[in-house]
Protein backbone atom coordinates (compact mmCIF):
# COMPACT_ATOMS: atom_id res chain seq x y z
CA UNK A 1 -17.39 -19.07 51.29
CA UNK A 2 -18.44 -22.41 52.35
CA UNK A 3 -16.35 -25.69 52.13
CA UNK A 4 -19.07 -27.30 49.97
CA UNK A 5 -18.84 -24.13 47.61
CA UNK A 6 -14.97 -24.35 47.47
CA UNK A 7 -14.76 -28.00 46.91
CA UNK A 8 -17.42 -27.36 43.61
CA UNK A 9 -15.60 -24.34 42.18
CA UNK A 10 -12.26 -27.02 42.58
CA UNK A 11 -14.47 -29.76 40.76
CA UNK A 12 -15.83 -27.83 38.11
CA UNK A 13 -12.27 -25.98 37.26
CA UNK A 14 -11.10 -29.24 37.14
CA UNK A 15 -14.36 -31.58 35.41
CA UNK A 16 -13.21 -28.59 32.06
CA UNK A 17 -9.52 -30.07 32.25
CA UNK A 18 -9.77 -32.61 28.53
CA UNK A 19 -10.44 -36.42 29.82
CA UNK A 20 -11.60 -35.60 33.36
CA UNK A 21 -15.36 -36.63 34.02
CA UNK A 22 -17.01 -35.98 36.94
CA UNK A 23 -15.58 -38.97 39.10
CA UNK A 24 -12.20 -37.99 37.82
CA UNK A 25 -12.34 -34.49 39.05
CA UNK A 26 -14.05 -36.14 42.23
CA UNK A 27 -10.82 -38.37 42.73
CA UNK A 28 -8.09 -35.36 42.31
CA UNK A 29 -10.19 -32.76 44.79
CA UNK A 30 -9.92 -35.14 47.64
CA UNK A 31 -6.33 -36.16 47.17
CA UNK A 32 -5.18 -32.39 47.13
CA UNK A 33 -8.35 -31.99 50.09
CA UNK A 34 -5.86 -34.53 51.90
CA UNK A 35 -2.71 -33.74 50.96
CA UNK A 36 -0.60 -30.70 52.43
CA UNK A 37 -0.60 -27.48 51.67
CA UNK A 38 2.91 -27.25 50.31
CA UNK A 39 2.05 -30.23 47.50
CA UNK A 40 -0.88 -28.07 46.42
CA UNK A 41 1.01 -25.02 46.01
CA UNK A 42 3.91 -26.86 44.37
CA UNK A 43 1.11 -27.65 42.12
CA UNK A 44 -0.10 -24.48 41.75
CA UNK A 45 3.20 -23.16 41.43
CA UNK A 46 3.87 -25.73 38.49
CA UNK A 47 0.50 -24.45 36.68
CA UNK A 48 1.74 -20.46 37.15
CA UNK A 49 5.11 -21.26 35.91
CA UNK A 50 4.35 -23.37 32.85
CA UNK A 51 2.15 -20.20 32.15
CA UNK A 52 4.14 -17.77 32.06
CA UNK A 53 7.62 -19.27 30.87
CA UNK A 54 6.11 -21.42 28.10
CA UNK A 55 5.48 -20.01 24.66
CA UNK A 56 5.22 -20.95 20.91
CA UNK A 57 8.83 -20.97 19.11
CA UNK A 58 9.40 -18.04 17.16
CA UNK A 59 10.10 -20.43 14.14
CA UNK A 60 8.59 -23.94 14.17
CA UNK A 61 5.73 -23.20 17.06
CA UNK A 62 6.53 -25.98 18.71
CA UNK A 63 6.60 -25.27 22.74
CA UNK A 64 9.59 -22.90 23.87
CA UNK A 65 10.95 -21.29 27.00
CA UNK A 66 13.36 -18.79 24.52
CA UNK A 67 13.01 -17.26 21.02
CA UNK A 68 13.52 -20.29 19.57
CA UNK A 69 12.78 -23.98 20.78
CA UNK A 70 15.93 -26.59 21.98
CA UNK A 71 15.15 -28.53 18.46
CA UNK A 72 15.07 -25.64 16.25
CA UNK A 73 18.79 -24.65 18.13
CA UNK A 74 19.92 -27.81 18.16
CA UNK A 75 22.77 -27.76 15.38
CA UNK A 76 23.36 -30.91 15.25
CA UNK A 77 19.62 -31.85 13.88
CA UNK A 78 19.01 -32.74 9.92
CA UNK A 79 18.41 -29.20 8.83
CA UNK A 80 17.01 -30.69 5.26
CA UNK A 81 13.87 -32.38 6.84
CA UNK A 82 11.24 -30.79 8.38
CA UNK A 83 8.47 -33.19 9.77
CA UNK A 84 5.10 -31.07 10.01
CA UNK A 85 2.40 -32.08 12.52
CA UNK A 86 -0.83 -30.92 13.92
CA UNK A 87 -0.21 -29.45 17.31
CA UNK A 88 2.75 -29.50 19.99
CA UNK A 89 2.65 -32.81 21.61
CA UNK A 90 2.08 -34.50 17.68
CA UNK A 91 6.38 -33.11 18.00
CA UNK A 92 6.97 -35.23 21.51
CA UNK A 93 5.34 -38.28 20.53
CA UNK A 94 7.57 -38.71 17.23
CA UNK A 95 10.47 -37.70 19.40
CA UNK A 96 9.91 -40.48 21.82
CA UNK A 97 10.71 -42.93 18.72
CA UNK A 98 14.34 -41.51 18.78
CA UNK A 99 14.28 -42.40 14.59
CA UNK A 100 13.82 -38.72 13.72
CA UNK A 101 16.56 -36.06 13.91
CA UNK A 102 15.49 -33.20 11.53
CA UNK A 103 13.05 -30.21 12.42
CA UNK A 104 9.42 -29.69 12.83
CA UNK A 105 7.12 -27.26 11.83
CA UNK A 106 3.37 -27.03 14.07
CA UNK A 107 0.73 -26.08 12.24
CA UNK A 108 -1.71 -24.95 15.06
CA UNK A 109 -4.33 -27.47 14.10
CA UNK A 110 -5.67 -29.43 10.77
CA UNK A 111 -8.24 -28.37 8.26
CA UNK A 112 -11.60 -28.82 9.35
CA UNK A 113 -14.35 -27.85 7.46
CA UNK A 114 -17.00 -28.42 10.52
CA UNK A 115 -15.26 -26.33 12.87
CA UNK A 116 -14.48 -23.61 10.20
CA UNK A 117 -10.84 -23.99 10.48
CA UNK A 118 -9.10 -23.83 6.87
CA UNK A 119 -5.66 -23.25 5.73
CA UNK A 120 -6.07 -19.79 6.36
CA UNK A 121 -6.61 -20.70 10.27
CA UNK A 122 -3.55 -22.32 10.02
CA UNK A 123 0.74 -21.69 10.20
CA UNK A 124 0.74 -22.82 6.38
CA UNK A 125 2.29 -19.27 5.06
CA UNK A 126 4.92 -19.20 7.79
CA UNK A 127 5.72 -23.25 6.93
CA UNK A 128 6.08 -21.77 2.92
CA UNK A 129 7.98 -18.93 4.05
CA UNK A 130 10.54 -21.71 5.94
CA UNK A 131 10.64 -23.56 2.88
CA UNK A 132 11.70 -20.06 0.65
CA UNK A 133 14.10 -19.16 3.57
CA UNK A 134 15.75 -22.47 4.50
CA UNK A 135 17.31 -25.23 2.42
CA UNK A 136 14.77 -27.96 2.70
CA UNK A 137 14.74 -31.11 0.82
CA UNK A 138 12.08 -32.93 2.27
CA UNK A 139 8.80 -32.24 4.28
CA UNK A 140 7.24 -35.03 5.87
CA UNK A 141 3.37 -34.86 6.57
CA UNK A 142 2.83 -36.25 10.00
CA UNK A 143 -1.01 -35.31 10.48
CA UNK A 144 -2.63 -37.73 12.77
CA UNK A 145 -4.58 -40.30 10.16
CA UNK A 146 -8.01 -39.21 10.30
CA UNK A 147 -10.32 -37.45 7.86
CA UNK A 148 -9.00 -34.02 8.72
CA UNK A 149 -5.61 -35.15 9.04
CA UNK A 150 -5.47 -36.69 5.40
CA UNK A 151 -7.45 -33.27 3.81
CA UNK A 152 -4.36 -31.25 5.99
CA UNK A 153 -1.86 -33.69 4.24
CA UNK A 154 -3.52 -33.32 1.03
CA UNK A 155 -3.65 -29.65 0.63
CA UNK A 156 0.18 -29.33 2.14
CA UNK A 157 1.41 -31.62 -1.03
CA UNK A 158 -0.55 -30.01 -3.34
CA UNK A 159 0.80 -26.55 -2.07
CA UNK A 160 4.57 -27.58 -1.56
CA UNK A 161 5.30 -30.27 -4.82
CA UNK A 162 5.31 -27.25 -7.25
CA UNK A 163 8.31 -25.54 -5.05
CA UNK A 164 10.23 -28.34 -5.84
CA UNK A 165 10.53 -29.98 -2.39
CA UNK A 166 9.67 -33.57 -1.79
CA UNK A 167 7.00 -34.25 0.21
CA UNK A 168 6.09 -37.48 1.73
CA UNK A 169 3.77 -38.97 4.38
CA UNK A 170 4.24 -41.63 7.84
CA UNK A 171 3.91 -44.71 6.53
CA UNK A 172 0.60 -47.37 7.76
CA UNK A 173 1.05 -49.00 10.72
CA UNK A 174 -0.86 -45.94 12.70
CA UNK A 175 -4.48 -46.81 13.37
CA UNK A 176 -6.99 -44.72 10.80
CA UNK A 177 -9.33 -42.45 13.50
CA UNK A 178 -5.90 -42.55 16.04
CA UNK A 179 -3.60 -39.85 17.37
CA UNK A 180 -0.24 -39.66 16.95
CA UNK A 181 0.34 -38.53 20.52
CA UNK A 182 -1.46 -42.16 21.96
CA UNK A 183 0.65 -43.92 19.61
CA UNK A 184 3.59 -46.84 20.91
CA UNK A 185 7.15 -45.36 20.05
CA UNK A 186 7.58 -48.93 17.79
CA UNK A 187 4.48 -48.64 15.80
CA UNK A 188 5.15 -44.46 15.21
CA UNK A 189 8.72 -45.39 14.58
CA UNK A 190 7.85 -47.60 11.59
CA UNK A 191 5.45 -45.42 10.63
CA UNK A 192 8.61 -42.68 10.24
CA UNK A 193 11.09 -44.98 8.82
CA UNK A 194 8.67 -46.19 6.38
CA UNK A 195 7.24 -43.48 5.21
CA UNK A 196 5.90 -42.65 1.46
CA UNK A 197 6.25 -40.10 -0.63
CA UNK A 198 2.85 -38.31 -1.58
């Protein structure tokens, strides 16, 4: 295979990576081009590992290297709260505000009517199987504040007041249209601490 030929399968594996155009992928194929062989197969090593030894938590989905996730076996956590939010990193972003301390629940997504993804595409039944099993007092609706966020938060309160749980959502202070993962760790703090309920 030629060099020209290896250098394009490099850029177009890595022009399909989310936020890397063309002059991105351009940028990182010549630095690993010019670095040494051992940084690219740490690298590569990195990307293997993270695939193998990284999986969804057994109970809240969030990302795990056991059965269960180092929140979810955490005792010392607020075991009456459970904070649900969109996908994986939604979990990291609010944990960077150091304000929460209960547990999490990933849905897997939000409802989106355009890309045919409804509750039903969704971990809703294991989250109302949690609250049956588990003695939870409050779930707090942390779906990024966009259209399908806010139909997500809707149908969750709709579904969980009648089980006699409160439910409430982040407060403002997040941008309408934003993501929770791009959010500052003041501004998503607030947003926790001052949080309504629905």
């Amino acid at each position: 295979m030629s060099a020209n030929r290896s250098l394009q399968i490099l850029l177009d594996e890595l022009g399909r990576l989310p936020g890397i155009g063309p002059k991105s992928a351009q940028r990182i194929a010549y630095y690993l081009l010019e670095s040494d062989a051992e940084e690219a197969r740490r690298l590569a090593h990195a990307i293997l590992r993270v695939k193998e030894q990284v999986h969804f938590c057994s109970r809240c989905f969030n990302y795990a290297t056991e059965d269960e996730c180092a929140i979810c076996e955490d005792v010392t956590r607020d075991r009456a709260r459970i904070c649900v939010v969109g996908e994986p990193r939604d979990v990291s972003a609010i944990e960077r505000t150091g304000t929460y301390h209960g547990l999490y629940h990933v849905l897997g997504g939000v409802i989106s009517p355009m890309d045919k993804i409804g509750p039903e595409q969704l971990r809703v039944r294991e989250l109302i199987a949690r609250l049956g099993a588990e003695d939870i007092e409050e779930v707090i609706i942390a779906t990024n504040p966009n259209i399908e966020g806010e139909a997500t938060a809707s149908y969750l309160a709709r579904t969980i007041k009648p089980l006699g749980v409160t439910v409430s959502r982040l407060a403002s202070g997040l941008p309408v249209g934003g993501d929770l993962e791009y959010a500052d760790e003041l501004t998503l703090g607030r947003a926790i601490e001052a949080r309504r309920a629905l």
